[in-house]
N, C-alpha and C. Protein backbone atom coordinates (compact mmCIF):
# COMPACT_ATOMS: atom_id res chain seq x y z
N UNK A 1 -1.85 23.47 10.33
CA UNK A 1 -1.60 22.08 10.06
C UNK A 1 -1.51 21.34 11.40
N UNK A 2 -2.72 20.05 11.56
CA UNK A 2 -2.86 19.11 12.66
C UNK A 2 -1.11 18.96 12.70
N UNK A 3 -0.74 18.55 13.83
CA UNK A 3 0.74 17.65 14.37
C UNK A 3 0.11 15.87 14.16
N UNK A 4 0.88 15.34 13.33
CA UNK A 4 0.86 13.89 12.98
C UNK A 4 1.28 13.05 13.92
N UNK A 5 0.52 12.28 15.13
CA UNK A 5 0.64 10.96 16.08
C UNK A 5 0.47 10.28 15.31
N UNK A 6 2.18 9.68 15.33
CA UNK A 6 2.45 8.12 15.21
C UNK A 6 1.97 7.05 14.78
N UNK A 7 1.43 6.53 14.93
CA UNK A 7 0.25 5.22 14.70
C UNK A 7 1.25 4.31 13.94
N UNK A 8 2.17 3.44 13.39
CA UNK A 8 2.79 2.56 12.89
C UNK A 8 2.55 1.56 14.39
N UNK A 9 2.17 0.92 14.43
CA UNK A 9 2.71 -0.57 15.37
C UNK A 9 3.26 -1.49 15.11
N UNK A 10 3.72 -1.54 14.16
CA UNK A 10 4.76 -2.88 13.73
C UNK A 10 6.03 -2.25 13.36
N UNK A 11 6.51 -3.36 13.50
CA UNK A 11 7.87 -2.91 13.14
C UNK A 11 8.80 -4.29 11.97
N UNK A 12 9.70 -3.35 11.55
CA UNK A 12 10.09 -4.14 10.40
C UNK A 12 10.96 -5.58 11.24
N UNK A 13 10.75 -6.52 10.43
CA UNK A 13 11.14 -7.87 10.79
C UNK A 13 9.44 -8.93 11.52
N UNK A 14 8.20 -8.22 11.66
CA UNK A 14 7.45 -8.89 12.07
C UNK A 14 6.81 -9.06 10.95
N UNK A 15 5.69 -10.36 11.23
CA UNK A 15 4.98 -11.16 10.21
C UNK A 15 3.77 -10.22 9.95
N UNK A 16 3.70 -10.04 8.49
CA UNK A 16 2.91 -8.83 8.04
C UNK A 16 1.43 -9.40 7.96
N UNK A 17 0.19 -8.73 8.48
CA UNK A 17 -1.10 -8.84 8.89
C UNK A 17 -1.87 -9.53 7.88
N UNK A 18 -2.35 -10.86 7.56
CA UNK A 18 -3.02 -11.33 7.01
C UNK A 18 -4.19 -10.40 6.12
N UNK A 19 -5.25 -10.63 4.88
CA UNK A 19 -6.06 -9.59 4.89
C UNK A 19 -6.97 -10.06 3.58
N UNK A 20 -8.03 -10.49 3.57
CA UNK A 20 -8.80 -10.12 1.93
C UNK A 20 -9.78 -9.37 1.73
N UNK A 21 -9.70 -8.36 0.81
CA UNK A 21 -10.20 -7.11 0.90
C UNK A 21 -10.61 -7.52 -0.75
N UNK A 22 -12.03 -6.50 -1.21
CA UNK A 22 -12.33 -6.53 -2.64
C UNK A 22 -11.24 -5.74 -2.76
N UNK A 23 -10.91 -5.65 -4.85
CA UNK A 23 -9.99 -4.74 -5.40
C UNK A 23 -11.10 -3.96 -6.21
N UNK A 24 -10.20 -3.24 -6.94
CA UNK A 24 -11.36 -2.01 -8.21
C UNK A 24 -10.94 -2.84 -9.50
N UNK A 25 -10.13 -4.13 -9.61
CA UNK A 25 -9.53 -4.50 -10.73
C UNK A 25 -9.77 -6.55 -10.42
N UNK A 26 -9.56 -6.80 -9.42
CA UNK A 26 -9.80 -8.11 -9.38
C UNK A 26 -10.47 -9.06 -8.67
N UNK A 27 -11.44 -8.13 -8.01
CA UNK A 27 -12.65 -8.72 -6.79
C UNK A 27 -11.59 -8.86 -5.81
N UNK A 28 -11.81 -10.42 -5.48
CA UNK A 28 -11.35 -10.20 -3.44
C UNK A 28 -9.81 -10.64 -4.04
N UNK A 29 -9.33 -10.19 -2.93
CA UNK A 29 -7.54 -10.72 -3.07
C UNK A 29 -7.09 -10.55 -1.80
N UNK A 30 -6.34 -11.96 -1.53
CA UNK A 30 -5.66 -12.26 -0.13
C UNK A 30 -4.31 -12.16 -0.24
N UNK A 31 -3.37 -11.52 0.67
CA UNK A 31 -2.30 -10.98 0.73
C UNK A 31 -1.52 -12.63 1.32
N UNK A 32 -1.92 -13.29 1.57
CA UNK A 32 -1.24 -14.33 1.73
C UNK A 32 -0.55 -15.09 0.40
N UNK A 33 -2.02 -14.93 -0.37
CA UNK A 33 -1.60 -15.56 -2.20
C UNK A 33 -0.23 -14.90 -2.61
N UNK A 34 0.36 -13.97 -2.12
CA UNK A 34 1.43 -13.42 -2.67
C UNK A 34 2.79 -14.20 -2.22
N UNK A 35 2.71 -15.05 -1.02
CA UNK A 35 4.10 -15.81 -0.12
C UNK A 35 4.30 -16.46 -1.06
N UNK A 36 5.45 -16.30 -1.13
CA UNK A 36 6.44 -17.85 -1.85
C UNK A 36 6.35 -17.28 -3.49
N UNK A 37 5.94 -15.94 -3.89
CA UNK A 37 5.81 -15.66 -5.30
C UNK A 37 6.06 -14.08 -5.72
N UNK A 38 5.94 -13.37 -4.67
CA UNK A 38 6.60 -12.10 -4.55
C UNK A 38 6.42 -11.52 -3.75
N UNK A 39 7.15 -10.43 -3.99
CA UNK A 39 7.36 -9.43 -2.97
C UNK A 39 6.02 -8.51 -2.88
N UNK A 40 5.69 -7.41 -1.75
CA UNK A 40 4.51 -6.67 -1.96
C UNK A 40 5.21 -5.47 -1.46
N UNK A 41 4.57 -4.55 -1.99
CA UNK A 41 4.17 -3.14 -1.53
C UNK A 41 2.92 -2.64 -1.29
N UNK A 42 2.93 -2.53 0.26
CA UNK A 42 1.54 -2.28 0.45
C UNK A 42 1.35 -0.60 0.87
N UNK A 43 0.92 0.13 -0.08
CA UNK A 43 0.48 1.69 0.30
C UNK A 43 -0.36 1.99 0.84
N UNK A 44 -0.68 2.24 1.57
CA UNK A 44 -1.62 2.99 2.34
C UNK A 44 -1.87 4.28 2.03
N UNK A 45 -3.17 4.71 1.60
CA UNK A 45 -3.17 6.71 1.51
C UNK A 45 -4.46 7.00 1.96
N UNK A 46 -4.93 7.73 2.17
CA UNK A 46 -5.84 8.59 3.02
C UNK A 46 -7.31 8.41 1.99
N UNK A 47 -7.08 9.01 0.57
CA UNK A 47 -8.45 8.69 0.02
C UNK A 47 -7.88 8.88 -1.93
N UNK A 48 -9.45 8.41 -2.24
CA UNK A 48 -9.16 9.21 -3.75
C UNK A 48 -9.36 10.10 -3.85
N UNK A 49 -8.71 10.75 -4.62
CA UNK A 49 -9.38 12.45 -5.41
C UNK A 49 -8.15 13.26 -4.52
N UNK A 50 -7.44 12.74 -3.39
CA UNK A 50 -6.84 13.57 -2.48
C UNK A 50 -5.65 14.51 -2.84
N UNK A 51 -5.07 15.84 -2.51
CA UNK A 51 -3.80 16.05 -3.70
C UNK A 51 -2.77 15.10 -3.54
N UNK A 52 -2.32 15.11 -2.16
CA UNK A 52 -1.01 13.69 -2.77
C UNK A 52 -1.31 12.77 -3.12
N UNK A 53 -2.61 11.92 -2.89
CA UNK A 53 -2.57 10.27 -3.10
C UNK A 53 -3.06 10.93 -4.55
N UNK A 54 -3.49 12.10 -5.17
CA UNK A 54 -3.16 11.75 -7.12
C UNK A 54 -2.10 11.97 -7.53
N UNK A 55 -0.88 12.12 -6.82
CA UNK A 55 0.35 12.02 -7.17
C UNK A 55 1.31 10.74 -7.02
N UNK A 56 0.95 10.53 -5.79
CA UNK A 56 1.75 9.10 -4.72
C UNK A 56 1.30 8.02 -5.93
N UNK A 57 -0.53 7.62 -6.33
CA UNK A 57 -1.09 6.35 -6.65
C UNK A 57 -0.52 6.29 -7.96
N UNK A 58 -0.59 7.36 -8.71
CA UNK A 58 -0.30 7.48 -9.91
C UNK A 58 1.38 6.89 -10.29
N UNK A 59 2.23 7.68 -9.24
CA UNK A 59 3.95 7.22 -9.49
C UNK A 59 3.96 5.73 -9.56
N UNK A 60 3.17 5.35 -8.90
CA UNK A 60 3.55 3.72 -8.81
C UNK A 60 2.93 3.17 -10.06
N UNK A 61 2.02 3.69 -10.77
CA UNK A 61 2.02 2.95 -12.26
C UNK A 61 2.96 3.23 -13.27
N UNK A 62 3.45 4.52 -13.26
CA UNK A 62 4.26 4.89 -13.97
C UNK A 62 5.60 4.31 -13.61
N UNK A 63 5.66 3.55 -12.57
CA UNK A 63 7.01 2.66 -12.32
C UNK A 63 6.60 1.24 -12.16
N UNK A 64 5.36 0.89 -12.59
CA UNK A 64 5.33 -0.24 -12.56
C UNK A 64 5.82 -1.81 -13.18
N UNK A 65 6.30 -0.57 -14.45
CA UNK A 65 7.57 -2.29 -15.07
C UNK A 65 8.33 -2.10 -14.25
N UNK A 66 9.13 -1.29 -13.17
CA UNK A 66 10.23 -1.26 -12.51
C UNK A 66 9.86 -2.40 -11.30
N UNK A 67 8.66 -1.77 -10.71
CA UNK A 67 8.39 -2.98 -9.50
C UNK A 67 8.29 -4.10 -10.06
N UNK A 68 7.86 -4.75 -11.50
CA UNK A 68 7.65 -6.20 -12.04
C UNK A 68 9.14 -6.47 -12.04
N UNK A 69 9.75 -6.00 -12.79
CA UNK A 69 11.14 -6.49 -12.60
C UNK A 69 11.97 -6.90 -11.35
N UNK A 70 11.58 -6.52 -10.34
CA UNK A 70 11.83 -6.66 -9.18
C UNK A 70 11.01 -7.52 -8.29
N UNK A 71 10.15 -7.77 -9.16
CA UNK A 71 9.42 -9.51 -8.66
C UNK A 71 8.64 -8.73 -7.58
N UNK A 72 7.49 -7.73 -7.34
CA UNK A 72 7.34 -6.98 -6.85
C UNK A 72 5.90 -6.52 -7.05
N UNK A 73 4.54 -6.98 -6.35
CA UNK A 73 3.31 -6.80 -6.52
C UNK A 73 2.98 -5.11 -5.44
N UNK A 74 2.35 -4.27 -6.60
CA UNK A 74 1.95 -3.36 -5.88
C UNK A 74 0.52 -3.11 -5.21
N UNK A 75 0.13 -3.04 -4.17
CA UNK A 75 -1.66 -2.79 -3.91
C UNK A 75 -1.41 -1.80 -3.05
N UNK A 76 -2.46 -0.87 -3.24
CA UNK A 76 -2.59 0.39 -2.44
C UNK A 76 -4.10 0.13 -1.67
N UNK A 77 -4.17 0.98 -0.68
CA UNK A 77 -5.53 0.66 0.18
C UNK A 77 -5.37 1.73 0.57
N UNK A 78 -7.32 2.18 0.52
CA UNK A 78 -7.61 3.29 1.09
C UNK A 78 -9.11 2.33 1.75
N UNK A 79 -9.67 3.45 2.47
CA UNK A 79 -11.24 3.16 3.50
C UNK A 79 -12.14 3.62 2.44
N UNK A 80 -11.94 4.16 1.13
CA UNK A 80 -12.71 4.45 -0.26
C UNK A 80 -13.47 2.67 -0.51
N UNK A 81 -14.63 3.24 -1.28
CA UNK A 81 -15.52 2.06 -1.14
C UNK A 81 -14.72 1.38 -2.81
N UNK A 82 -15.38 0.21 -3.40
CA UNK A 82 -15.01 -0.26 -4.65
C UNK A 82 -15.27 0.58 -5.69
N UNK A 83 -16.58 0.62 -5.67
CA UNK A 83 -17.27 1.76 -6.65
C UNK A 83 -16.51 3.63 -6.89
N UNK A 84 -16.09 3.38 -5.35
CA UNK A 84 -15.43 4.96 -5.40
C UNK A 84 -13.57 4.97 -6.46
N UNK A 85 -13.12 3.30 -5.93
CA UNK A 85 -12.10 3.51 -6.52
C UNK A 85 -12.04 3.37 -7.68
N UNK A 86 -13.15 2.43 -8.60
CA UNK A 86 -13.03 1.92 -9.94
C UNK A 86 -13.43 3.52 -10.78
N UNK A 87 -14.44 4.29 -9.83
CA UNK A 87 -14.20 6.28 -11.09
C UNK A 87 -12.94 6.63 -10.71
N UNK A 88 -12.86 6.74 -9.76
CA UNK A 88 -11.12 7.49 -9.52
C UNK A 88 -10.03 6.51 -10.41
N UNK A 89 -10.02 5.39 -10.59
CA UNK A 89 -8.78 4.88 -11.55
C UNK A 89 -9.14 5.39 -13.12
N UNK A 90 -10.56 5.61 -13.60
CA UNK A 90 -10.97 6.16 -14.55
C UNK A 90 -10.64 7.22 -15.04
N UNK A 91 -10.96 8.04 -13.69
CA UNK A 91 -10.14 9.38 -14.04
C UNK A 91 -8.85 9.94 -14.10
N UNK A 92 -8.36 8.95 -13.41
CA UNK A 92 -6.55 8.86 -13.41
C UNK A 92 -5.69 7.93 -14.40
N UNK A 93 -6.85 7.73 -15.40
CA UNK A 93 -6.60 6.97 -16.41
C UNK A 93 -5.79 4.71 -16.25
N UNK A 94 -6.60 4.94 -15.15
CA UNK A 94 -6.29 3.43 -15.13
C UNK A 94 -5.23 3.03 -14.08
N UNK A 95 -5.34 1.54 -13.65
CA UNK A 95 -4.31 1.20 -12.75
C UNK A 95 -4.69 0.13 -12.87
N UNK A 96 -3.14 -0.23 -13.12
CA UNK A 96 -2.78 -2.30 -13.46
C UNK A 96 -2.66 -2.81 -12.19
N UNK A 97 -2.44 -2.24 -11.14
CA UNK A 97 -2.41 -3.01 -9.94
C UNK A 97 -3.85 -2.66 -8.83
N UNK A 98 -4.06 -3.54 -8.03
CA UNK A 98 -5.00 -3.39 -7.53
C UNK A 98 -5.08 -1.99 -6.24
N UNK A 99 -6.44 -1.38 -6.35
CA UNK A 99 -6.72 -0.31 -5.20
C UNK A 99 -7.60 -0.86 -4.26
N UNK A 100 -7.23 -1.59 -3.15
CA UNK A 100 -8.08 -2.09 -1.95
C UNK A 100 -8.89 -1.60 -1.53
N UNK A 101 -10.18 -1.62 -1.28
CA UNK A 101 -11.36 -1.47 -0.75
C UNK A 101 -11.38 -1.78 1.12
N UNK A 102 -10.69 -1.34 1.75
CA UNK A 102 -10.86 -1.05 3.28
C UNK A 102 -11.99 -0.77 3.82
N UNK A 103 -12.74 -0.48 3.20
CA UNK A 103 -14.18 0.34 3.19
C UNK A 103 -15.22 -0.67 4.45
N UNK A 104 -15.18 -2.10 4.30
CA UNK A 104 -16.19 -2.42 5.85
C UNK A 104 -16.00 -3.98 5.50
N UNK A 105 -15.20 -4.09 7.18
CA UNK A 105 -15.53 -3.45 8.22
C UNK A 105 -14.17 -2.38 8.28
N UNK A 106 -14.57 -0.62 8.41
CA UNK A 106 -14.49 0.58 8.00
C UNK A 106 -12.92 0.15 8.84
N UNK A 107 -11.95 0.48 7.67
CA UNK A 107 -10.58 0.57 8.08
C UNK A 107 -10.12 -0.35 9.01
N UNK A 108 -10.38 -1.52 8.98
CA UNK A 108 -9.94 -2.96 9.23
C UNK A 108 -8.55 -3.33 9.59
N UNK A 109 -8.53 -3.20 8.25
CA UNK A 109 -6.87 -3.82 7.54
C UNK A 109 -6.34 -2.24 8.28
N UNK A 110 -6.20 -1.64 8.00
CA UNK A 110 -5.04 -0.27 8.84
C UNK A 110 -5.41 0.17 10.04
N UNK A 111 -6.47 -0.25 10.60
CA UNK A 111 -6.12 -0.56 12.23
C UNK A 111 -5.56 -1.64 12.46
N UNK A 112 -5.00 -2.78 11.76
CA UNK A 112 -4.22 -4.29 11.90
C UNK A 112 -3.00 -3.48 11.65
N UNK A 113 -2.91 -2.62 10.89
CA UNK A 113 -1.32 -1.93 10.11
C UNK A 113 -0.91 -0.83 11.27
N UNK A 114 -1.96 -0.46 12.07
CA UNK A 114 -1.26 0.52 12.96
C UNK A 114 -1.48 1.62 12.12
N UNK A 115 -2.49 2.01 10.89
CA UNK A 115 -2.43 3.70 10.32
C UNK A 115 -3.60 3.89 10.42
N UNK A 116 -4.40 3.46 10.80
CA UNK A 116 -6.14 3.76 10.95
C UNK A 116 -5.85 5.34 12.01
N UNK A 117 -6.73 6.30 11.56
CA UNK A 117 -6.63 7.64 12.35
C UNK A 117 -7.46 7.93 12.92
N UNK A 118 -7.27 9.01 14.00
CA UNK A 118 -9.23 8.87 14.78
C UNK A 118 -10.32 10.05 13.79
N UNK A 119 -9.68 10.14 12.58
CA UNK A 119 -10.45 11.12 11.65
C UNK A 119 -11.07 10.01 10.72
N UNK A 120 -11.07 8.49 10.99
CA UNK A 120 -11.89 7.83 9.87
C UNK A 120 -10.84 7.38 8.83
N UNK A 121 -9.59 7.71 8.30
CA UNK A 121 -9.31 7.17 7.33
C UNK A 121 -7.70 6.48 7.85
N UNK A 122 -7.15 6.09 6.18
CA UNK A 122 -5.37 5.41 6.71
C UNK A 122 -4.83 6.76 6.50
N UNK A 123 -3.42 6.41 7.50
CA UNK A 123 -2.75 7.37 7.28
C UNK A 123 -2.05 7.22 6.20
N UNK A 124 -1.05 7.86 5.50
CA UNK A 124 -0.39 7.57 4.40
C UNK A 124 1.06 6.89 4.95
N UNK A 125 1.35 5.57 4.86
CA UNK A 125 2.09 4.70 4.99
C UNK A 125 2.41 3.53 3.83
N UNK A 126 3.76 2.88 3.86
CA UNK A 126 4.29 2.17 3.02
C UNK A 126 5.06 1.06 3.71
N UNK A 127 4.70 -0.14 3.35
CA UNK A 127 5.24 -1.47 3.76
C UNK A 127 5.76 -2.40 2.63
N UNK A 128 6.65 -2.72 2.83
CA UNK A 128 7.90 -3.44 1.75
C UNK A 128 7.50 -4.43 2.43
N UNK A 129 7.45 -6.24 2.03
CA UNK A 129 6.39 -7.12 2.53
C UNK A 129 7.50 -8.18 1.20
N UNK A 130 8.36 -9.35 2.24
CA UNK A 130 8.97 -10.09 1.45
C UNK A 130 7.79 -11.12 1.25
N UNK A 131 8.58 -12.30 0.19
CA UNK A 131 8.22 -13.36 -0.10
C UNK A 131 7.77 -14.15 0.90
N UNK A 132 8.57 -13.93 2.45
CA UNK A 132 7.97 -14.89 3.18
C UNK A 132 6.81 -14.42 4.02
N UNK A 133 6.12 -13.16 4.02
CA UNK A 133 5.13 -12.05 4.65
C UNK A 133 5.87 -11.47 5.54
N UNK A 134 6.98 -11.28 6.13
CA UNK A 134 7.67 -10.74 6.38
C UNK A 134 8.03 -9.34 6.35
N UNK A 135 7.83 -8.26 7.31
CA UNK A 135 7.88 -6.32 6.78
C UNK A 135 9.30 -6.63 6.59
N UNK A 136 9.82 -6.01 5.54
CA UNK A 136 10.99 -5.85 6.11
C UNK A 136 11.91 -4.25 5.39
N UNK A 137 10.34 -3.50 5.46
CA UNK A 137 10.22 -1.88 5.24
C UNK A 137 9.16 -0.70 5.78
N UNK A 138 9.44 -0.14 6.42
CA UNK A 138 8.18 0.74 6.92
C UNK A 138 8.39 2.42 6.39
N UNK A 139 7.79 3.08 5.97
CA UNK A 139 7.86 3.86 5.83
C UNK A 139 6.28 5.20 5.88
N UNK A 140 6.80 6.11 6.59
CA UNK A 140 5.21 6.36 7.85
C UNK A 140 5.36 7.87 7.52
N UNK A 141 5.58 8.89 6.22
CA UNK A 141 5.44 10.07 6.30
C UNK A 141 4.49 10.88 6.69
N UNK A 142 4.77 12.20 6.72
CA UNK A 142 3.98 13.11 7.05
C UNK A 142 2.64 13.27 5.94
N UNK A 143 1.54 13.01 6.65
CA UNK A 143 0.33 12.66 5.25
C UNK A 143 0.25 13.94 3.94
N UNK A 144 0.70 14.80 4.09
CA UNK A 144 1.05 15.77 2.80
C UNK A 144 2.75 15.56 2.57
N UNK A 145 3.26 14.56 2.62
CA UNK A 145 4.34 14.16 1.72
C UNK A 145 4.12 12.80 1.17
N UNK A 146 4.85 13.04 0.44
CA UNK A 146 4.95 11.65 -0.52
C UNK A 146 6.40 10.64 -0.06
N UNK A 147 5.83 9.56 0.00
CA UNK A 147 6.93 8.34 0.50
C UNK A 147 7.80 8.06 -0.42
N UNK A 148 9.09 8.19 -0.18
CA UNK A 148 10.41 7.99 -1.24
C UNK A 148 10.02 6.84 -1.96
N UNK A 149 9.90 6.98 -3.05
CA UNK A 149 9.81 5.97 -4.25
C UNK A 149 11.43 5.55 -4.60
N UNK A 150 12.39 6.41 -4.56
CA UNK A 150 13.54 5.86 -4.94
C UNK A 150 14.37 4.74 -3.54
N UNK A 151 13.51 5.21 -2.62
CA UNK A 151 14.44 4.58 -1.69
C UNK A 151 13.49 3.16 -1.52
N UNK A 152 12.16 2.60 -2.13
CA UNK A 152 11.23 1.63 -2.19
C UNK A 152 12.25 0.81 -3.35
N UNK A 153 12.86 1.16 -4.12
CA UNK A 153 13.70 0.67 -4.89
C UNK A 153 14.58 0.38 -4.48
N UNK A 154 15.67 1.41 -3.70
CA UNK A 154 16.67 0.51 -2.80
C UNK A 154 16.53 -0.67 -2.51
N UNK A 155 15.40 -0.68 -1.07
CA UNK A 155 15.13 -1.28 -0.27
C UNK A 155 14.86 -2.81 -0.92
N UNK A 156 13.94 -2.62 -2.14
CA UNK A 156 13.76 -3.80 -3.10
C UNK A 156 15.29 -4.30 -3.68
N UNK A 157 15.88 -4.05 -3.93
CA UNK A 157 17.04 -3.94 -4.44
C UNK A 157 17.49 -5.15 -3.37
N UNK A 158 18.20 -4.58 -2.32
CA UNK A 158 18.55 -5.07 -1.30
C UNK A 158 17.86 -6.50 -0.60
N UNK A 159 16.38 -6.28 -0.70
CA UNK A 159 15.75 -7.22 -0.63
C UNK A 159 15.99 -8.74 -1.35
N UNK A 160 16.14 -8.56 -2.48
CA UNK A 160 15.94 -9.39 -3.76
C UNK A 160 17.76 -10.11 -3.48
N UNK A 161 18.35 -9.09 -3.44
CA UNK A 161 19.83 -9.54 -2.89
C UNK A 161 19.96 -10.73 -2.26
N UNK A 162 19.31 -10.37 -0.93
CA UNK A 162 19.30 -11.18 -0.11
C UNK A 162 18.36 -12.33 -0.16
N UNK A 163 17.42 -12.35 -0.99
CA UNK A 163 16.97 -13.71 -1.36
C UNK A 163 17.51 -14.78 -2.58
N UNK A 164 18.51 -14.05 -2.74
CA UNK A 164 19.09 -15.01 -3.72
C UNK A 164 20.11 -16.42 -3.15
């Protein structure tokens, strides 16, 4: 097993990277449209078909009334083309939230995120992304683990707190 360099460059409290990328569910979508209306979670994973990201992509639908309740838009992005993600949600039986197309110009948006790798793809990373574009969550595991989903809830938790 490679040793995992770093790559996050931001850090929580800075203004989170502008971006419109096609989806596999709603053509182009700009991460700006989300300010002033919710919160985001932006995932980052390596590819489709991969063993964790069919575990990681999948948890987040299966908690996805949890993130709605929490005023809480989920999009995941991989360097997978449109076409690649719309069979892979097929075969994973569907996904209500959008799978970003990074695909060209080739890993764009996660060389802006600091997870672009020199192997071609994102690393597997997670950004909690307030109302005002604002990080104000990073989370940068080891690419064969999976990113705490319970503590993405905290963090939302806490979040939402403090915008009241």
């Amino acid at each position: 097993m490679s040793e995992q360099v770093p790559l996050v460059k931001l850090v929580v409290g800075d203004r989170a990277p502008d971006f419109t990328l096609l989806s596999h569910n709603e053509g182009e979508l700009n991460l700006a449209w989300y300010q002033g209306r919710k919160n985001v979670l932006l995932a980052f994973y390596p590819g489709d078909w991969t063993p964790v990201c069919t575990v990681q992509i999948p948890g987040y639908q299966a908690e996805i009334e949890r993130f709605e309740e929490m005023d809480c838009q989920v999009m995941a992005l991989s360097v997978d083309s449109v076409p690649c993600h719309r069979a892979w949600a097929r075969s994973m039986g569907s996904f209500s939230y959008p799978l970003m197309a990074d695909f060209y110009p080739h890993g764009e948006v996660a060389e802006r995120y600091g997870v672009f790798n020199k192997r071609g793809y994102a690393e597997r990373a997670v950004f909690l992304i307030d109302k005002k574009g604002i990080i104000r969550y990073i989370e940068h595991p080891h690419i064969d683990t999976l990113p705490d989903q319970e503590e993405l809830f905290r963090q939302l938790a806490h979040l939402n707190k403090q915008s009241v």
